[in-house]
N, C-alpha and C. Protein backbone atom coordinates (compact mmCIF):
# COMPACT_ATOMS: atom_id res chain seq x y z
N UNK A 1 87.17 101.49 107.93
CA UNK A 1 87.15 102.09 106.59
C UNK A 1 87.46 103.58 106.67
N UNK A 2 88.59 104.20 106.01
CA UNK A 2 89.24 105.60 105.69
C UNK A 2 87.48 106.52 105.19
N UNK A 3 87.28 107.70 104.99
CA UNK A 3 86.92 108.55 104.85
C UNK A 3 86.66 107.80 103.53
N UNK A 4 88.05 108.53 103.10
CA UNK A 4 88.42 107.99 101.42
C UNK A 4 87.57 107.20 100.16
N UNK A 5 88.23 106.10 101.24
CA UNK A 5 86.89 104.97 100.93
C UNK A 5 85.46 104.83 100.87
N UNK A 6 85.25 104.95 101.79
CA UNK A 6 83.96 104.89 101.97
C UNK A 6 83.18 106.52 100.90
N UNK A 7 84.01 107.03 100.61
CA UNK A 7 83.41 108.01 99.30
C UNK A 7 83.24 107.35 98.44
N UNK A 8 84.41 106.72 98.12
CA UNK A 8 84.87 105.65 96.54
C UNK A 8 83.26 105.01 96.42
N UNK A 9 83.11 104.59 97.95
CA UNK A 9 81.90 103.36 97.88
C UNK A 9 80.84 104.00 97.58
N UNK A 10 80.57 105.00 98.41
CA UNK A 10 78.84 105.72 97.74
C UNK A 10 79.19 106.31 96.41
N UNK A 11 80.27 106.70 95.81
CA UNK A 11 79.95 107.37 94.19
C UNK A 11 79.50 106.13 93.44
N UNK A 12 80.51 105.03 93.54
CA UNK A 12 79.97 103.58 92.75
C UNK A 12 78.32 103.05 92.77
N UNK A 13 77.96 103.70 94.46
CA UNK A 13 76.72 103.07 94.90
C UNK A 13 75.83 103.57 93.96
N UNK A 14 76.21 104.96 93.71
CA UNK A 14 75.41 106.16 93.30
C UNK A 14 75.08 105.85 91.75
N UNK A 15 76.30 105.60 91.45
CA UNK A 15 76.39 105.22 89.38
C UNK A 15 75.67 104.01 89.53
N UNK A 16 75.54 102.97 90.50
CA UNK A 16 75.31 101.85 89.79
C UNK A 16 73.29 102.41 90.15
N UNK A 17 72.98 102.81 91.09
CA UNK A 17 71.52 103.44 91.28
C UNK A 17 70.85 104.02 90.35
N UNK A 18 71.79 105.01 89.47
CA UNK A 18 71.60 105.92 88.51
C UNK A 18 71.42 104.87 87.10
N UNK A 19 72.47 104.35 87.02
CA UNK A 19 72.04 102.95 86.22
C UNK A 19 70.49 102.24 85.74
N UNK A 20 70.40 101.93 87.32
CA UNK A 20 69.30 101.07 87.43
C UNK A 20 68.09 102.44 87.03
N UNK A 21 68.21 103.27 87.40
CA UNK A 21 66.85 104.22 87.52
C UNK A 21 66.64 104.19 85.89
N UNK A 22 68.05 104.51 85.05
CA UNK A 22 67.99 104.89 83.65
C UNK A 22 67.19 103.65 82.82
N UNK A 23 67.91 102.32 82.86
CA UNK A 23 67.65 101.15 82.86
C UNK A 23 66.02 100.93 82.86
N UNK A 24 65.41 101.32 84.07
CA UNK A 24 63.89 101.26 84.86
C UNK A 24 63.25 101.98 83.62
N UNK A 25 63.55 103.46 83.54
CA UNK A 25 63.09 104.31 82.64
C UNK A 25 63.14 103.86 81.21
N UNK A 26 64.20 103.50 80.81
CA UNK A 26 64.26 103.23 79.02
C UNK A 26 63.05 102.09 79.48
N UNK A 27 62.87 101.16 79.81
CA UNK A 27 62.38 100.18 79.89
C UNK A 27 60.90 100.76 79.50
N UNK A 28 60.40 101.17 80.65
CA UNK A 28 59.33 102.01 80.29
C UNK A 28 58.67 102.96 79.59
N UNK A 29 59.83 103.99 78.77
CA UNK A 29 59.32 104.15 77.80
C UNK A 29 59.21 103.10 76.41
N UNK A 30 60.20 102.12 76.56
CA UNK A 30 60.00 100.93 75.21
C UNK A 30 58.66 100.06 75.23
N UNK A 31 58.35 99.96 76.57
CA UNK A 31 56.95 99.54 76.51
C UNK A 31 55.93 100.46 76.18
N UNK A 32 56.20 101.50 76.64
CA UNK A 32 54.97 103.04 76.18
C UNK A 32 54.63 102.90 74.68
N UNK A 33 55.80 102.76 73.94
CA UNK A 33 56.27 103.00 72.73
C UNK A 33 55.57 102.02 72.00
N UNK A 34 55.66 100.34 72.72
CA UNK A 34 55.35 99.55 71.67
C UNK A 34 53.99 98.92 72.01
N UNK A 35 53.11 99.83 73.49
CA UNK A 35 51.66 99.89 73.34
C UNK A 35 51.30 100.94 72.47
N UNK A 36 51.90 101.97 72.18
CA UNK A 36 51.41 103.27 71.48
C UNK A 36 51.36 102.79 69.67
N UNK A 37 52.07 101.53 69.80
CA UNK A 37 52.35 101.70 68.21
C UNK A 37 51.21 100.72 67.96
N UNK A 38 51.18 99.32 68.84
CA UNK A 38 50.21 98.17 68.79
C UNK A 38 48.27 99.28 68.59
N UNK A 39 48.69 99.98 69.64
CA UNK A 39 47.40 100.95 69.54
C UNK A 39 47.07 101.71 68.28
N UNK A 40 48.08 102.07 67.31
CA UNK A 40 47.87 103.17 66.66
C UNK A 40 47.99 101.83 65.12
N UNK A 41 48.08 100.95 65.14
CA UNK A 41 48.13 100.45 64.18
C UNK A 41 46.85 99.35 63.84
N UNK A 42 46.11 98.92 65.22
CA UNK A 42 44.92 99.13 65.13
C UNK A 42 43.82 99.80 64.90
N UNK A 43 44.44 101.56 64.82
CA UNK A 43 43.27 102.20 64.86
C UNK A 43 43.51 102.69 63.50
N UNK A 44 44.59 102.34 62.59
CA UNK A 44 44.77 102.18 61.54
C UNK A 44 43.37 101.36 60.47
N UNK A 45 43.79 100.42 61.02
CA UNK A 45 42.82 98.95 61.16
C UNK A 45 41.61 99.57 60.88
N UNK A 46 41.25 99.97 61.93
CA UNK A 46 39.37 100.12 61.97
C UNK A 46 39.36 101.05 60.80
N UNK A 47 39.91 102.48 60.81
CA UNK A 47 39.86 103.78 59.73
C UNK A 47 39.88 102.85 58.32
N UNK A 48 40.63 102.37 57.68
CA UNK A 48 39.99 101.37 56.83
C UNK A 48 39.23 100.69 56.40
């Protein structure tokens, strides 16, 4: 494998990592989000 190449290969490696990390993250805040709301709409609940 050329130099070349094997660059080509870690930038792809790199985007598809960066991907996954972003991916990982949204994920986790959509769950943050939809315990924060389940939470806050219970405490709705009780204040009533």
């Amino acid at each position: 494998m050329t130099d070349t190449e094997n660059r080509k290969l870690s930038a792809a490696e790199w985007k598809r990592r960066q991907l996954q990390a972003f991916r990982a993250a949204y994920q986790k805040k959509q769950a943050a989000a939809k315990w924060s709301d389940s939470s806050l709409s219970t405490t709705q609940k009780e204040i009533k």
